[in-house]
Protein backbone atom coordinates (compact mmCIF):
# COMPACT_ATOMS: atom_id res chain seq x y z
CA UNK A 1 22.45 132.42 98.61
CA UNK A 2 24.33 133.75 101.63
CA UNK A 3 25.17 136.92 102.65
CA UNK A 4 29.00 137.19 102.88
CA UNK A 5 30.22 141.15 103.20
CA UNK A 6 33.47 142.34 103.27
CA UNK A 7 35.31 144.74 105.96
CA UNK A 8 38.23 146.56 104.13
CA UNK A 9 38.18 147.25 100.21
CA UNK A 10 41.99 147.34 99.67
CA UNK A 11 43.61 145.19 97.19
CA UNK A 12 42.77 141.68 99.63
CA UNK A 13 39.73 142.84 100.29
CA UNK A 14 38.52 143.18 96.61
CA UNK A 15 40.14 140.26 95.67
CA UNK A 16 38.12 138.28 98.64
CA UNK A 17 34.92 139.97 97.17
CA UNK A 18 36.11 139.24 93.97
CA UNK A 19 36.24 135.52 94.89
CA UNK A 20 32.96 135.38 97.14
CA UNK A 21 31.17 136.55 94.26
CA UNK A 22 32.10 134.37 92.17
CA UNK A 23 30.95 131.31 94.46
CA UNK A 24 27.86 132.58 94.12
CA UNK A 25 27.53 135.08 97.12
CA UNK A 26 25.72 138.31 98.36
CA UNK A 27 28.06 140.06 98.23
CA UNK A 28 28.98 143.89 100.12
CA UNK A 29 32.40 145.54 100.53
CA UNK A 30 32.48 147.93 102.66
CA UNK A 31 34.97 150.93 102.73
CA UNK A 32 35.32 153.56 105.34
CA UNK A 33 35.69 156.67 102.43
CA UNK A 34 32.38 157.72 100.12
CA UNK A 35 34.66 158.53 97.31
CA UNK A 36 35.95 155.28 97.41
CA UNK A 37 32.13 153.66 97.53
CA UNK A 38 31.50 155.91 94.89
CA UNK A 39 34.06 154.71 92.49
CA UNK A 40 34.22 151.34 93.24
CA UNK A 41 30.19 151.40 92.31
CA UNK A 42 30.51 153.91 89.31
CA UNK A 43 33.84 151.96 87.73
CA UNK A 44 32.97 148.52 88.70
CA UNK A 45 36.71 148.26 89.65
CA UNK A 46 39.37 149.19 92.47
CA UNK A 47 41.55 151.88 90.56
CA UNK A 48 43.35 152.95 93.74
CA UNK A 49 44.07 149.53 95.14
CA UNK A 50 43.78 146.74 92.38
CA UNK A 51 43.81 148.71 89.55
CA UNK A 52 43.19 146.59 85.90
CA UNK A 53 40.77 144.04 87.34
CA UNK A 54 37.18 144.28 87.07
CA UNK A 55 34.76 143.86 89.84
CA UNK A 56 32.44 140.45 89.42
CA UNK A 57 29.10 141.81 88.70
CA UNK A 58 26.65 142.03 91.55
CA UNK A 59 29.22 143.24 94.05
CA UNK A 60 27.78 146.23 96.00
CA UNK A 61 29.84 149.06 97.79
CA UNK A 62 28.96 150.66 101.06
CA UNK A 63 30.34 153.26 103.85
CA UNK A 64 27.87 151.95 106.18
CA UNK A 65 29.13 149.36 108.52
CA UNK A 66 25.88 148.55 109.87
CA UNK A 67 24.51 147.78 107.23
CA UNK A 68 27.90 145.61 106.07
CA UNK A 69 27.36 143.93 109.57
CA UNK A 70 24.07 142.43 108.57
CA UNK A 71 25.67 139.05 106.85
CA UNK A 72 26.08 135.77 107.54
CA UNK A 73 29.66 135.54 107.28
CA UNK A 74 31.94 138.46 107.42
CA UNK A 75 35.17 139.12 106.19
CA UNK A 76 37.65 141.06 108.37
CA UNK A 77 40.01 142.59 105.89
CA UNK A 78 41.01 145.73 107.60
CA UNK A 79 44.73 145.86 108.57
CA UNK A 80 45.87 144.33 112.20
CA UNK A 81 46.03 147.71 113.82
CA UNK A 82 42.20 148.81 113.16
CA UNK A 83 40.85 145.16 113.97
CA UNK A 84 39.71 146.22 117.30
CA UNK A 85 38.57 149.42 116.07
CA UNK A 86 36.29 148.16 114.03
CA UNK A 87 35.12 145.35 115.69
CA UNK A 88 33.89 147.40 118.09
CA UNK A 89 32.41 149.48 115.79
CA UNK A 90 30.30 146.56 114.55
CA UNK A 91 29.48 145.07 117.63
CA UNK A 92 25.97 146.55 117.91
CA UNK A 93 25.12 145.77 114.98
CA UNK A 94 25.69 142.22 114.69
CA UNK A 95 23.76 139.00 115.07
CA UNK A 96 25.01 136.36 117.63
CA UNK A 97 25.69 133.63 115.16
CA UNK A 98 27.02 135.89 112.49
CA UNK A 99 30.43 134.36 111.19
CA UNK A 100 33.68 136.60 111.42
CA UNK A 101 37.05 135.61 109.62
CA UNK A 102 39.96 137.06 110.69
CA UNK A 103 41.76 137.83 107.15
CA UNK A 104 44.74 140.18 108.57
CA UNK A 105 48.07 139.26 109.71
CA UNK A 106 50.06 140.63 112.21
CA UNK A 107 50.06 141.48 116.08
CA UNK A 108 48.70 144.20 117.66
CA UNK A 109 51.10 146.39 118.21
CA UNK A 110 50.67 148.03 121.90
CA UNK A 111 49.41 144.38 123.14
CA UNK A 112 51.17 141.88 121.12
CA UNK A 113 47.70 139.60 121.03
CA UNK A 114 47.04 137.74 118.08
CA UNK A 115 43.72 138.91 115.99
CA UNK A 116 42.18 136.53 117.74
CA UNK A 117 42.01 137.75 121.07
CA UNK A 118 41.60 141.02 120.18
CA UNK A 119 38.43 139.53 118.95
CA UNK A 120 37.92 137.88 122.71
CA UNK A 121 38.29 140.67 123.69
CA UNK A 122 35.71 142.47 121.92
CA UNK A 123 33.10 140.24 120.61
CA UNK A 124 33.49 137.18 122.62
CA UNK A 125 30.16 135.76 121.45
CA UNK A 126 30.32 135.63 117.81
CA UNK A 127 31.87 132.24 115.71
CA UNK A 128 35.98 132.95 114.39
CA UNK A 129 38.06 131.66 111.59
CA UNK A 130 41.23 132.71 110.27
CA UNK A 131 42.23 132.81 106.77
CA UNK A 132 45.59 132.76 106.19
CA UNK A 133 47.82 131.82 103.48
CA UNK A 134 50.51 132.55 100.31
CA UNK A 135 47.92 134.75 98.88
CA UNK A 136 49.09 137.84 96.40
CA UNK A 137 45.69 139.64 96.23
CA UNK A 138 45.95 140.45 91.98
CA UNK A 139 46.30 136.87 91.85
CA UNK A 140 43.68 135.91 93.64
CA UNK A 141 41.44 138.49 91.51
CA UNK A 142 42.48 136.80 88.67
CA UNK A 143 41.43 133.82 89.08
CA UNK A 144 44.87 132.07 89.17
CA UNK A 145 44.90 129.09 91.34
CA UNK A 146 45.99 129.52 94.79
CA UNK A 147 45.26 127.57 98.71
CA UNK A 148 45.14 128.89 101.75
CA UNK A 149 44.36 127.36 105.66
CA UNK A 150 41.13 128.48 106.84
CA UNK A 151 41.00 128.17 110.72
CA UNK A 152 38.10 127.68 112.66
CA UNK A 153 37.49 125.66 116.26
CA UNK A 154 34.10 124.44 115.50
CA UNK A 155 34.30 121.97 112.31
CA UNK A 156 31.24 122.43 111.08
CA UNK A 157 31.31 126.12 111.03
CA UNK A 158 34.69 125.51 108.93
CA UNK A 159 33.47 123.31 106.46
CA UNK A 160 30.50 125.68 105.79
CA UNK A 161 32.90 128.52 105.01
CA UNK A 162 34.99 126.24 102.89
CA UNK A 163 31.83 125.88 101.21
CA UNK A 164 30.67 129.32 101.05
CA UNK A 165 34.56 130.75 99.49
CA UNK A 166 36.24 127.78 97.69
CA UNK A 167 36.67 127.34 94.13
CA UNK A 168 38.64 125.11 92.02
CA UNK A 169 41.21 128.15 91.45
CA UNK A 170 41.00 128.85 95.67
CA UNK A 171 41.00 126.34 97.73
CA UNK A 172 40.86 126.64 101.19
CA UNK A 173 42.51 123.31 103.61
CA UNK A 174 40.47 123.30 106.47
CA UNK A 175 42.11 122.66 110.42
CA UNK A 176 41.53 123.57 114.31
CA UNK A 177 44.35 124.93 114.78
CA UNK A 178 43.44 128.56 115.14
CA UNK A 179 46.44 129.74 117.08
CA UNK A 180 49.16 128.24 114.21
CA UNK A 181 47.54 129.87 111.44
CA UNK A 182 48.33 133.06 112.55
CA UNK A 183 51.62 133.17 113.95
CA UNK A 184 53.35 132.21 110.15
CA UNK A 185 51.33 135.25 109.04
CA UNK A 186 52.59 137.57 111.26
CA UNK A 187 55.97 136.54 111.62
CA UNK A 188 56.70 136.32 107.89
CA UNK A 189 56.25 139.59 107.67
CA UNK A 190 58.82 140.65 109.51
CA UNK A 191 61.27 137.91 107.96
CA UNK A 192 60.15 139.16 104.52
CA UNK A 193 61.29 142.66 105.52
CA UNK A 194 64.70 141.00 106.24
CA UNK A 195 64.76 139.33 102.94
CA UNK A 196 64.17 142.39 101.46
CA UNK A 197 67.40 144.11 103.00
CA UNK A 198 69.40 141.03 101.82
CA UNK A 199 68.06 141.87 98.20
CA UNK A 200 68.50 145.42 98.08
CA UNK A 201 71.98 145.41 99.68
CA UNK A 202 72.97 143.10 97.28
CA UNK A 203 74.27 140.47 99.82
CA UNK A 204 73.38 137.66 97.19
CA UNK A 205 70.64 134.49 97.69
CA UNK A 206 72.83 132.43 99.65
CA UNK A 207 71.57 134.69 102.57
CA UNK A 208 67.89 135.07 101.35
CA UNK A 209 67.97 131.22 101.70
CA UNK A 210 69.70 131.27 105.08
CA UNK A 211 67.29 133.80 106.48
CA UNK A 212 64.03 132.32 104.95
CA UNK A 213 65.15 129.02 106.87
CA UNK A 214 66.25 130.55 109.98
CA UNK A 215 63.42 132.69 110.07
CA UNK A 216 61.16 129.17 109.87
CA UNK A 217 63.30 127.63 112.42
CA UNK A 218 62.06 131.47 114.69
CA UNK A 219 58.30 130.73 113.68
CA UNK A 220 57.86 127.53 114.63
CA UNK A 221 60.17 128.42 118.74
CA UNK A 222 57.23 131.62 118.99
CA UNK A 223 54.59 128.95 117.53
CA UNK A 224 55.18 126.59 120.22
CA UNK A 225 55.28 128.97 122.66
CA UNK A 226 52.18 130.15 121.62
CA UNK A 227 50.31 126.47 121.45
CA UNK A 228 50.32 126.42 117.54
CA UNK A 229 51.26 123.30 115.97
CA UNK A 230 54.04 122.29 114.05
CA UNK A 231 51.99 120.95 111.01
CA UNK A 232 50.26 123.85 110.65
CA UNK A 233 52.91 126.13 110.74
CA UNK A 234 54.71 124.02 108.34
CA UNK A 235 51.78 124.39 106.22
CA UNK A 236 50.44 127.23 103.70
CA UNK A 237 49.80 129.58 106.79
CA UNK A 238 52.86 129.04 107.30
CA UNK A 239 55.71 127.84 105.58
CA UNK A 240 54.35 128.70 102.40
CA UNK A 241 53.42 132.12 103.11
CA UNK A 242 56.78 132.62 104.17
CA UNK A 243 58.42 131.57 101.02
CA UNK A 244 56.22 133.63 99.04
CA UNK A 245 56.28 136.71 101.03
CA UNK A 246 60.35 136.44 101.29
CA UNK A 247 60.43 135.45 97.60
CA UNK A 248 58.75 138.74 95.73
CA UNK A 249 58.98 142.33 94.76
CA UNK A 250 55.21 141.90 94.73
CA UNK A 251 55.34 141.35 98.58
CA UNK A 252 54.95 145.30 100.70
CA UNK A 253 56.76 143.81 103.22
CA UNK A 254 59.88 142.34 100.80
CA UNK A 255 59.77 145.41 98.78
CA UNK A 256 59.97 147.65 102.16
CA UNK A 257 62.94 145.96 103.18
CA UNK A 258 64.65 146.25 99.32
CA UNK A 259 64.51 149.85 99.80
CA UNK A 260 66.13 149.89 103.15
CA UNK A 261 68.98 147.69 101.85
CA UNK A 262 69.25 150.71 99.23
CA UNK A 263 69.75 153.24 101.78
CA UNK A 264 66.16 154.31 101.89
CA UNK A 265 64.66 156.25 105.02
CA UNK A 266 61.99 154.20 106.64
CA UNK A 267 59.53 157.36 107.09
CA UNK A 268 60.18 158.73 103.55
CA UNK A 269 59.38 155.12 102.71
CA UNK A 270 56.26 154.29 104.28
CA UNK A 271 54.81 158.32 103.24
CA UNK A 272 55.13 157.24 99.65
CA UNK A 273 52.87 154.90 100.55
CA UNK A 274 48.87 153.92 100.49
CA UNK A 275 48.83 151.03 101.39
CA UNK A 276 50.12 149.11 105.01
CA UNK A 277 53.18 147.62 105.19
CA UNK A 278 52.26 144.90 108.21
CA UNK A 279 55.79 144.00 109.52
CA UNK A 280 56.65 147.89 110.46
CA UNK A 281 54.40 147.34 113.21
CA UNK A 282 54.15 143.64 113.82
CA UNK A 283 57.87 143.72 114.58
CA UNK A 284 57.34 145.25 117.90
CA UNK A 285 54.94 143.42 119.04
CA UNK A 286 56.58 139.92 118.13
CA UNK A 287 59.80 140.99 119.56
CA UNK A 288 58.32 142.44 122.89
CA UNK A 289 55.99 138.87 123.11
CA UNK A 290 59.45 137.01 122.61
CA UNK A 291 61.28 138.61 125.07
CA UNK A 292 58.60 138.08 127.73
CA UNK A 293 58.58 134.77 126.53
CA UNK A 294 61.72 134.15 126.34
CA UNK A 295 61.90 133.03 122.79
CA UNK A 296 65.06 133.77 120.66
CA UNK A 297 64.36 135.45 117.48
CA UNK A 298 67.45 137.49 116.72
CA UNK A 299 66.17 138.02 112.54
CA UNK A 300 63.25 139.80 113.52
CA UNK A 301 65.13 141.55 116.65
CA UNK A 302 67.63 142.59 113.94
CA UNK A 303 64.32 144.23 112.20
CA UNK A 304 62.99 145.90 115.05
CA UNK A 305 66.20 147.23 115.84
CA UNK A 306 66.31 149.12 112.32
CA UNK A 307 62.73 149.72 112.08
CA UNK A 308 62.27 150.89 115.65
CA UNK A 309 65.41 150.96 117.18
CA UNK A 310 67.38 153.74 114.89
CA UNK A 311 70.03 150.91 114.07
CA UNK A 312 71.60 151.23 110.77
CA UNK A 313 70.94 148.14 108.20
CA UNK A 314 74.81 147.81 107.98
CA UNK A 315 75.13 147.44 112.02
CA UNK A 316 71.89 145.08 112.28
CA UNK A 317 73.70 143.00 109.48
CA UNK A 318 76.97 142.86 111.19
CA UNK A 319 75.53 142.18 115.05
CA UNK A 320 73.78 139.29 112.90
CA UNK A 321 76.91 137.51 111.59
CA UNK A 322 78.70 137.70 114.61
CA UNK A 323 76.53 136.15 116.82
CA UNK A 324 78.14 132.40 117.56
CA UNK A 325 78.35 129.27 115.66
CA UNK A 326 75.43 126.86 116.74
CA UNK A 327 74.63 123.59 116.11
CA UNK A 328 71.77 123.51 113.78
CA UNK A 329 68.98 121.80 115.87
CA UNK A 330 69.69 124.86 118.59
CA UNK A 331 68.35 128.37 118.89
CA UNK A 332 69.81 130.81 116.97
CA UNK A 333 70.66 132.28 113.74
């Protein structure tokens, strides 16, 4: 049986446990709150985060990361801003050959690295993966079928994750390409924010479609940038999460954007709130990392510029639909 523990017991992080569980894992999720431990072990379910669906039996909760870092695989489930935090939190504690997937999507904010070197930067040593895909979490839980990419550099290391996670109802496609299955994951979010402002201002789907595919068309300019490749970011990392994510009410970052199309403040917004809303802060990071690279994105600059920027939703709207006719095979909204 192997020892896969979980980092993070929100709503994706249960689910993940959920799943490991069920293909036959040791199983620990670890949460940084004893209340939360306490529950989760008393109730033998996630009221606060994934309320209605029971924990598979055997699933153990802990507050102590050290003793969560003491697994042969380990699931990184915390959100993109505490990635580093934690890793470095768990550093002493680890084995070298210890497995760590990378299941968070975004940028880090003040750097704009990917999760993945954050992780360099940190715990050099230890084998990655990324798991990335068009994943609602209650699903997941539920046993409804769903795929995802799972990442990972070293083949073997991959396939024995596949193994260790995949069910007939979850099943993970296997590549390399470790760089492209993050960059759909963190851009969507931002272009599911957008979507959600199209939706709540009532500007019809006829722009939800334009922006989903001109949001693509921004994802794969930043992938290649980045060294990702077009197949995978065409993929379910990719492409599908995108259509997902920009697709649902279900989606924080969708719904986010709905109430900003409504007139909504962003901090009253985000205090209702307890969960993270990724695309608030990947936004800056993507849109500082395009500049420098001199990608054009102007959807997610339009985001930044109302999330960060103090720009009204009606303004960021407008600057969009004046910007120049383009030929569709160019740059550009």
């Amino acid at each position: 049986m192997t020892t896969l523990n979980v980092i993070g017991a929100g709503a994706w992080g249960t689910a993940l446990a959920i799943t490991a569980r069920k293909a036959g894992n040791d199983v620990c999720l670890w949460t940084r709150h004893a209340i939360h431990a306490a529950a989760l072990n008393s109730e033998k379910s996630n009221s606060k985060y994934l309320p209605g669906i029971a924990l598979t039996p055997g699933i153990k909760a802990t507050v102590d990361l050290a003793k969560a870092a003491q697994a042969e695989i380990l699931l990184m489930v915390v959100p993109a801003q505490h990635i580093r935090d934690i890793l470095a939190r768990l550093k002493p504690d680890l084995a070298p050959e210890t497995v760590l997937v990378i299941c968070a999507k975004g940028l880090e904010q003040e750097s704009g690295l990917m999760m993945s070197e954050v992780m360099a930067d940190v715990i050099p040593e230890n084998p990655l993966a990324i798991l990335s895909g068009p994943n609602f979490a209650r699903e997941i839980a539920m046993g409804l079928p769903a795929a995802a990419t799972l990442a990972c550099s070293d083949i073997e290391t991959g396939r024995k994750l596949v193994d260790a996670i995949g069910l007939p109802a979850f099943r993970p496609y296997l590549t390399d390409d470790v760089i492209g299955a993050q960059i759909g994951g963190a851009v969507k979010n931002v272009l599911a924010i957008a979507c959600g402002v199209v939706a709540g201002g009532r500007l019809g789907d006829n722009a939800r479609a334009a922006l989903i595919t001109r949001g693509m068309a921004e994802i794969l300019r930043f992938g290649e940038k980045r060294g990702a490749r077009a197949e995978t970011l065409m993929g379910l990392s990719g492409l599908g999460d995108l259509v997902l994510t920009c697709s649902s009410p279900a989606s924080r970052n969708y719904s986010l954007g709905a109430a900003l199309g409504q007139g909504d403040i962003l901090g009253e917004i985000l205090q209702q709130r307890h969960t993270v809303t990724e695309g608030v802060y990947t936004a800056s990071a993507i849109c500082m990392m395009a500049e420098k690279l001199n990608i054009e994105m102007p959807i997610c600059h339009a985001v930044n510029e109302i999330l960060n920027g103090g720009v009204a939703v009606s303004n960021a709207i407008e600057e969009l639909l004046a910007r120049p006719f383009r030929d569709e095979k160019l740059a550009g909204f």
